[in-house]
C-alpha atoms as a PDB file:
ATOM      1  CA  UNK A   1     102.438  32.340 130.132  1.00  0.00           C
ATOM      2  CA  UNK A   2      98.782  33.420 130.638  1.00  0.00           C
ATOM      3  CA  UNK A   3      96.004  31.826 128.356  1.00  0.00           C
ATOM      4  CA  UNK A   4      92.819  33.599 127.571  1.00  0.00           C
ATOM      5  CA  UNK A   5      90.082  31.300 126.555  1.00  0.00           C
ATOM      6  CA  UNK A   6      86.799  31.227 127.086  1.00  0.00           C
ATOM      7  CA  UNK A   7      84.952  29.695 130.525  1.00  0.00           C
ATOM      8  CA  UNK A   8      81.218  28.108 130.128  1.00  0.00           C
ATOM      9  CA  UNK A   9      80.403  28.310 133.419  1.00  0.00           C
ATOM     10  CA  UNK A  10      76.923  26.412 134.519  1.00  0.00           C
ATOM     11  CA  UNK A  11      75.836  27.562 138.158  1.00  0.00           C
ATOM     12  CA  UNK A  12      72.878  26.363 140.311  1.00  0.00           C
ATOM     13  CA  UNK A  13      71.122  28.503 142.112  1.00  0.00           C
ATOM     14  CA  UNK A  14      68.184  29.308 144.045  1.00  0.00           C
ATOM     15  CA  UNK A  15      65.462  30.497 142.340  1.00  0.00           C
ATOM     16  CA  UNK A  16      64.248  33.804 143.687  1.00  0.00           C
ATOM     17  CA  UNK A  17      64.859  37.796 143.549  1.00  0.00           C
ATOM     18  CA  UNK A  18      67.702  39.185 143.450  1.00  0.00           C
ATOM     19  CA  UNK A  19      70.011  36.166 142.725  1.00  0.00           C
ATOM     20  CA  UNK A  20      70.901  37.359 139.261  1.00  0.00           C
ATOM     21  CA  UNK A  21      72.064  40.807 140.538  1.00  0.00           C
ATOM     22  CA  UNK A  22      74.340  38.942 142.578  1.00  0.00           C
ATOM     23  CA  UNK A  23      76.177  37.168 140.445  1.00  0.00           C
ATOM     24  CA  UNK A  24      76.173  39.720 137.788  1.00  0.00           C
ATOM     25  CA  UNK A  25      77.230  42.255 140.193  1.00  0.00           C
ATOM     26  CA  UNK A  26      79.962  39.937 141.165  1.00  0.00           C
ATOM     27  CA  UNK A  27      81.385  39.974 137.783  1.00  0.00           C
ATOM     28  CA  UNK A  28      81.437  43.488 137.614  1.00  0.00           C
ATOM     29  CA  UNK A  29      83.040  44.200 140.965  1.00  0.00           C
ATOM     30  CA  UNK A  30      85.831  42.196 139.673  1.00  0.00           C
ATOM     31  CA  UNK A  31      86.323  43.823 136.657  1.00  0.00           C
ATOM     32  CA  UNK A  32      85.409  40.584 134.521  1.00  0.00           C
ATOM     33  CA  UNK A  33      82.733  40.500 131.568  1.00  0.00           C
ATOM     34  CA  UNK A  34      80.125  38.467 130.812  1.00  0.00           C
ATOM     35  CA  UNK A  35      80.200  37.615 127.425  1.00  0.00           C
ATOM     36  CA  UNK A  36      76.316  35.386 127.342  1.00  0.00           C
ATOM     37  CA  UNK A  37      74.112  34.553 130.012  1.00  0.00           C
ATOM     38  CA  UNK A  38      70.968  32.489 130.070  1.00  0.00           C
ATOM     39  CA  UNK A  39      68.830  31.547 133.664  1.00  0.00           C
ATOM     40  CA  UNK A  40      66.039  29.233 132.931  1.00  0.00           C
ATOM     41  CA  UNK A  41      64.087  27.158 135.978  1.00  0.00           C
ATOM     42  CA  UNK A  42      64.973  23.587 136.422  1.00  0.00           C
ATOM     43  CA  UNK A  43      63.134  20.320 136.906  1.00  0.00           C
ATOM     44  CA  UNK A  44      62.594  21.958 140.381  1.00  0.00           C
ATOM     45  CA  UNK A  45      61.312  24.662 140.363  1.00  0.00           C
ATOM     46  CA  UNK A  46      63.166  26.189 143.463  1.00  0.00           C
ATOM     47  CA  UNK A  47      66.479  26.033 141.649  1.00  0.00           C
ATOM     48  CA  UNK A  48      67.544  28.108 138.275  1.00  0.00           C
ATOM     49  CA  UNK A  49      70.470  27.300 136.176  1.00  0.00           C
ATOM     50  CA  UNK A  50      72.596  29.991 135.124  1.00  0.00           C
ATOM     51  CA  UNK A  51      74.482  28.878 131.825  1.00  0.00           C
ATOM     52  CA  UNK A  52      77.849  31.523 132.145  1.00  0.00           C
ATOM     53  CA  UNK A  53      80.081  32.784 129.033  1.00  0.00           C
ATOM     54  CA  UNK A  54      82.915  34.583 130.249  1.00  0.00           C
ATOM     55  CA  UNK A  55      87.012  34.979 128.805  1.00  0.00           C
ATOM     56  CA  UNK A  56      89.840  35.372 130.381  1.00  0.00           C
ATOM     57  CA  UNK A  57      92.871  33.127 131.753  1.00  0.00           C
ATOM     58  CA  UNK A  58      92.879  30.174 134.617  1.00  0.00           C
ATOM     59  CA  UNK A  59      92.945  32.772 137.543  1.00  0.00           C
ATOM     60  CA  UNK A  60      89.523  34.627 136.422  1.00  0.00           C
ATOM     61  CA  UNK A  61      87.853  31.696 136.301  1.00  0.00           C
ATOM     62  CA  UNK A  62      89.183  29.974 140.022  1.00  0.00           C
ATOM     63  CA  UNK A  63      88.559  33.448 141.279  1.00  0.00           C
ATOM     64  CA  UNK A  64      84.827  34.074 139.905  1.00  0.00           C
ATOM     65  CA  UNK A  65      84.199  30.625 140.827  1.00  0.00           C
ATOM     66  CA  UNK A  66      85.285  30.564 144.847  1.00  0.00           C
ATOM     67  CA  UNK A  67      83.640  34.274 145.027  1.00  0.00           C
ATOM     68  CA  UNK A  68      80.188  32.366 143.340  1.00  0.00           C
ATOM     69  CA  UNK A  69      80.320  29.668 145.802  1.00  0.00           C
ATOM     70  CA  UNK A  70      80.478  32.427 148.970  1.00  0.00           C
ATOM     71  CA  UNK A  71      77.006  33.189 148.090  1.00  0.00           C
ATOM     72  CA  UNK A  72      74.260  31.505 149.670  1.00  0.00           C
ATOM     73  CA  UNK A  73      71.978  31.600 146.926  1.00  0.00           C
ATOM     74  CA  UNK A  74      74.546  29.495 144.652  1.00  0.00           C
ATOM     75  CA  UNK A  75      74.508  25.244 145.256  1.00  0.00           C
ATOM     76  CA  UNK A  76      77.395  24.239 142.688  1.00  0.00           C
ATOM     77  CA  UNK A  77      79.031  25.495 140.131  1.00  0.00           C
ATOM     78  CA  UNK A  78      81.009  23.758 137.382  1.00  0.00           C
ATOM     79  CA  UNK A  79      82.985  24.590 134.324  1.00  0.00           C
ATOM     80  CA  UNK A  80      81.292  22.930 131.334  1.00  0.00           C
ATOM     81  CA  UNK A  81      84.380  20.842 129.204  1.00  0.00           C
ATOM     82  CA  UNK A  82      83.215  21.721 125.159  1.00  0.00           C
ATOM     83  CA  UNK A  83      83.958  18.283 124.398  1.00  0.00           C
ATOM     84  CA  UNK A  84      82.080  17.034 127.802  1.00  0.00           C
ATOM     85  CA  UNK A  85      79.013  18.896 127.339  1.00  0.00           C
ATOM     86  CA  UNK A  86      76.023  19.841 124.940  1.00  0.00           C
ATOM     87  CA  UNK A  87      75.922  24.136 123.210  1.00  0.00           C
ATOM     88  CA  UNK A  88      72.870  25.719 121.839  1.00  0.00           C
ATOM     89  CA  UNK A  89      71.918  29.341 120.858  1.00  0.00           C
ATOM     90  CA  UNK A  90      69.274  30.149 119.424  1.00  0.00           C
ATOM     91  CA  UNK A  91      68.720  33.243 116.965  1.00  0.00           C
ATOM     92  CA  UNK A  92      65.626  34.575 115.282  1.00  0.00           C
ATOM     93  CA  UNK A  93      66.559  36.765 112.357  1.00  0.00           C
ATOM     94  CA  UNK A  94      63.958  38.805 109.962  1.00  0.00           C
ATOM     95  CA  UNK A  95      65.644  38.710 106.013  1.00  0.00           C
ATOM     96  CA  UNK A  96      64.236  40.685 103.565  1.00  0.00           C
ATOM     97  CA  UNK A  97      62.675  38.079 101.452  1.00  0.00           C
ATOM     98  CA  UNK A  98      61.303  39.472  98.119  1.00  0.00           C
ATOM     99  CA  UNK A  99      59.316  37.374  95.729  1.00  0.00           C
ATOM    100  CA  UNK A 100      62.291  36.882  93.662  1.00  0.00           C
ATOM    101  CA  UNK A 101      64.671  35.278  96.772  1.00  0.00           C
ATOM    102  CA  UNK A 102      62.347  33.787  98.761  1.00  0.00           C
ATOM    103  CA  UNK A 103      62.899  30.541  97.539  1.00  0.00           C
ATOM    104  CA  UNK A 104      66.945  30.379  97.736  1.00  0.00           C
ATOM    105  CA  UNK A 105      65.881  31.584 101.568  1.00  0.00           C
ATOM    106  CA  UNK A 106      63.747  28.676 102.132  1.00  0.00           C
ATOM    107  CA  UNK A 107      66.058  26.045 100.860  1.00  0.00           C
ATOM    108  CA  UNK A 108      69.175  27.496 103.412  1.00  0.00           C
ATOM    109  CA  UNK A 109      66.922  27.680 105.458  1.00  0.00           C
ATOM    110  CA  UNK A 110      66.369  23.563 105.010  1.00  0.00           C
ATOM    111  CA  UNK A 111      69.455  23.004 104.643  1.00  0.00           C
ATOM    112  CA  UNK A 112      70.609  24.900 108.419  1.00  0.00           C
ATOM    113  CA  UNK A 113      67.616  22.669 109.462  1.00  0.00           C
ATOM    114  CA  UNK A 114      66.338  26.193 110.587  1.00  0.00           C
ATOM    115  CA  UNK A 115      62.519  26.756 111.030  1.00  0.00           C
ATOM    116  CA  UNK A 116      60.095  30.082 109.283  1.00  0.00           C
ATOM    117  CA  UNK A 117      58.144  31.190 112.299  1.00  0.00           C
ATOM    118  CA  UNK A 118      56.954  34.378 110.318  1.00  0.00           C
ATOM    119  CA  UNK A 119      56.426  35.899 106.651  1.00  0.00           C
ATOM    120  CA  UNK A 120      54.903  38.524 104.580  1.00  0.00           C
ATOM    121  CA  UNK A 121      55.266  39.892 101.232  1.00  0.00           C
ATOM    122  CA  UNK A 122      58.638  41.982 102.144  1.00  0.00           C
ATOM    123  CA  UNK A 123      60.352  39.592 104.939  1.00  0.00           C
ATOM    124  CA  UNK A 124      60.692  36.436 106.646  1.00  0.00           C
ATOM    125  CA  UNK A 125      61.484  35.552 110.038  1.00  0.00           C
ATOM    126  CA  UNK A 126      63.777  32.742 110.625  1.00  0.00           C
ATOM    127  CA  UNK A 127      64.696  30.144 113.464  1.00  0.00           C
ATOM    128  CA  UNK A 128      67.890  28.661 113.641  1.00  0.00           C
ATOM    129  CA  UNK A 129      68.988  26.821 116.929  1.00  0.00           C
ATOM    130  CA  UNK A 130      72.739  25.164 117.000  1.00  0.00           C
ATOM    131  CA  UNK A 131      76.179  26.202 118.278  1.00  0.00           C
ATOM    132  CA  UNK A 132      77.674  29.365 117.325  1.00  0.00           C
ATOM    133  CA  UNK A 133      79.681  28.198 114.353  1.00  0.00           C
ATOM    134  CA  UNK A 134      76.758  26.844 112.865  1.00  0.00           C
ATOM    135  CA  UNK A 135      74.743  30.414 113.509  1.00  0.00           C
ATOM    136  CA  UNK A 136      77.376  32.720 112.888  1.00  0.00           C
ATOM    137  CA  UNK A 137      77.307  30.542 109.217  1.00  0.00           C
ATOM    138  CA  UNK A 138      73.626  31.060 108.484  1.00  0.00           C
ATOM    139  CA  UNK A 139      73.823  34.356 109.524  1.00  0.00           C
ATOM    140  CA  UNK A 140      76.501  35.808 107.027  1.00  0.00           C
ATOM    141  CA  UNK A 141      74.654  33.735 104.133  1.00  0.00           C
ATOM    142  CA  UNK A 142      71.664  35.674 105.087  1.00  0.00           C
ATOM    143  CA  UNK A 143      73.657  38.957 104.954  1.00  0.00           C
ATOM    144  CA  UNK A 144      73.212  39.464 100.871  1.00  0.00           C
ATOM    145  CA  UNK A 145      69.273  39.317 101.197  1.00  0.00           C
ATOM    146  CA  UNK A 146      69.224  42.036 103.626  1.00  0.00           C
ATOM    147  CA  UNK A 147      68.777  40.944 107.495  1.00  0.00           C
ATOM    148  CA  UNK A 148      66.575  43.511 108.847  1.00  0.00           C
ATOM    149  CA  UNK A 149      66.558  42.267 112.891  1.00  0.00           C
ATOM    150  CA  UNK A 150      68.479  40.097 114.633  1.00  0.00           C
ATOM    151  CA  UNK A 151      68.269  38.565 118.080  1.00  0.00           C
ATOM    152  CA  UNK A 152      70.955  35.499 119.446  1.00  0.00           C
ATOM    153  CA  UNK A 153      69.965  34.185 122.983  1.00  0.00           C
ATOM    154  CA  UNK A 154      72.942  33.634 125.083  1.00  0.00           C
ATOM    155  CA  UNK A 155      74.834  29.899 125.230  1.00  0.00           C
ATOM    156  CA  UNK A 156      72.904  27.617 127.000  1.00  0.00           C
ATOM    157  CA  UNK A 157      74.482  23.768 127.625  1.00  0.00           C
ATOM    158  CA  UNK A 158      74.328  20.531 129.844  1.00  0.00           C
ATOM    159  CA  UNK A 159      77.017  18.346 130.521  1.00  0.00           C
ATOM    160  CA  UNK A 160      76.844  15.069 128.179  1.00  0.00           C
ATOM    161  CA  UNK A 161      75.876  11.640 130.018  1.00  0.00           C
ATOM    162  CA  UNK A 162      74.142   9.875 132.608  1.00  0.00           C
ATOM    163  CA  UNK A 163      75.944  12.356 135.212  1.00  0.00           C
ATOM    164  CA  UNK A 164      73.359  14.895 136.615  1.00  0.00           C
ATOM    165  CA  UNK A 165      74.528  18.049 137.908  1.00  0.00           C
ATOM    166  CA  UNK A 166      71.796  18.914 140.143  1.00  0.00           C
END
């Protein structure tokens, strides 16, 4: 029987043009979806680390994988174990924030350990960093005060430890 679940991929690469097509482009060739991505530069700054969402069974991810480590731009890849590893996202979402609700905001927001980076008189915009449970829950309380704009960054993660992966 074939199980779907989801893949967290984290893939080091070198960091120059042209790399991200790549491996995007290898996705799509093979008919497989990214569901997140994030690239940020590492502690050297010759190498990036692509942080990988994807979902499908045990074949899409040993076939992605081999096809990432044909290209010459890619140093290692590794599936990241949930239970092995650190998740974050990050979302900044603008909520209608009238006088009258501004302060049941502000206390969620406390209580999400979520941040203000912006207000005015008609809205508020709000910073909440965690994994996606814990933003997907902050999100639909924010939902009956109106969310004007929303933006969630991709999955990002390490692998928990003393183990380094690069």
């Amino acid at each position: 029987m074939i199980t779907i679940k989801k893949y967290v991929m984290s893939v080091l690469v070198e960091n120059h043009s042209g790399v991200l097509s790549k491996v995007a482009g290898l996705f799509s060739r093979r008919g497989y979806n990214i569901h997140s991505l994030t690239v940020g530069v590492t502690g050297d700054p010759e190498i990036s680390r692509m942080t990988i969402v994807s979902i499908g069974d045990d074949y899409m991810f040993e076939q992605i994988s081999k096809q990432l480590n044909k290209l010459i731009e890619v140093i290692k890849v590794i599936e990241l174990d949930p239970d092995a590893s650190v998740y974050r996202e990050l979302s900044l979402i603008k909520v209608c924030a009238e006088s009258n609700n501004k302060l049941l905001i502000m206390e969620s927001v406390n209580t999400f350990r979520g941040r203000i980076v912006d207000m005015n008189e008609k809205s508020m915009i709000i910073e909440i960093t965690g994994n996606e449970k814990k933003i997907s829950a902050f999100i639909e309380l924010m939902k009956p005060y109106g969310i004007k704009e929303i933006i969630r960054t991709g999955l990002t993660a390490l692998q928990r430890g003393s183990k380094l992966e690069d």
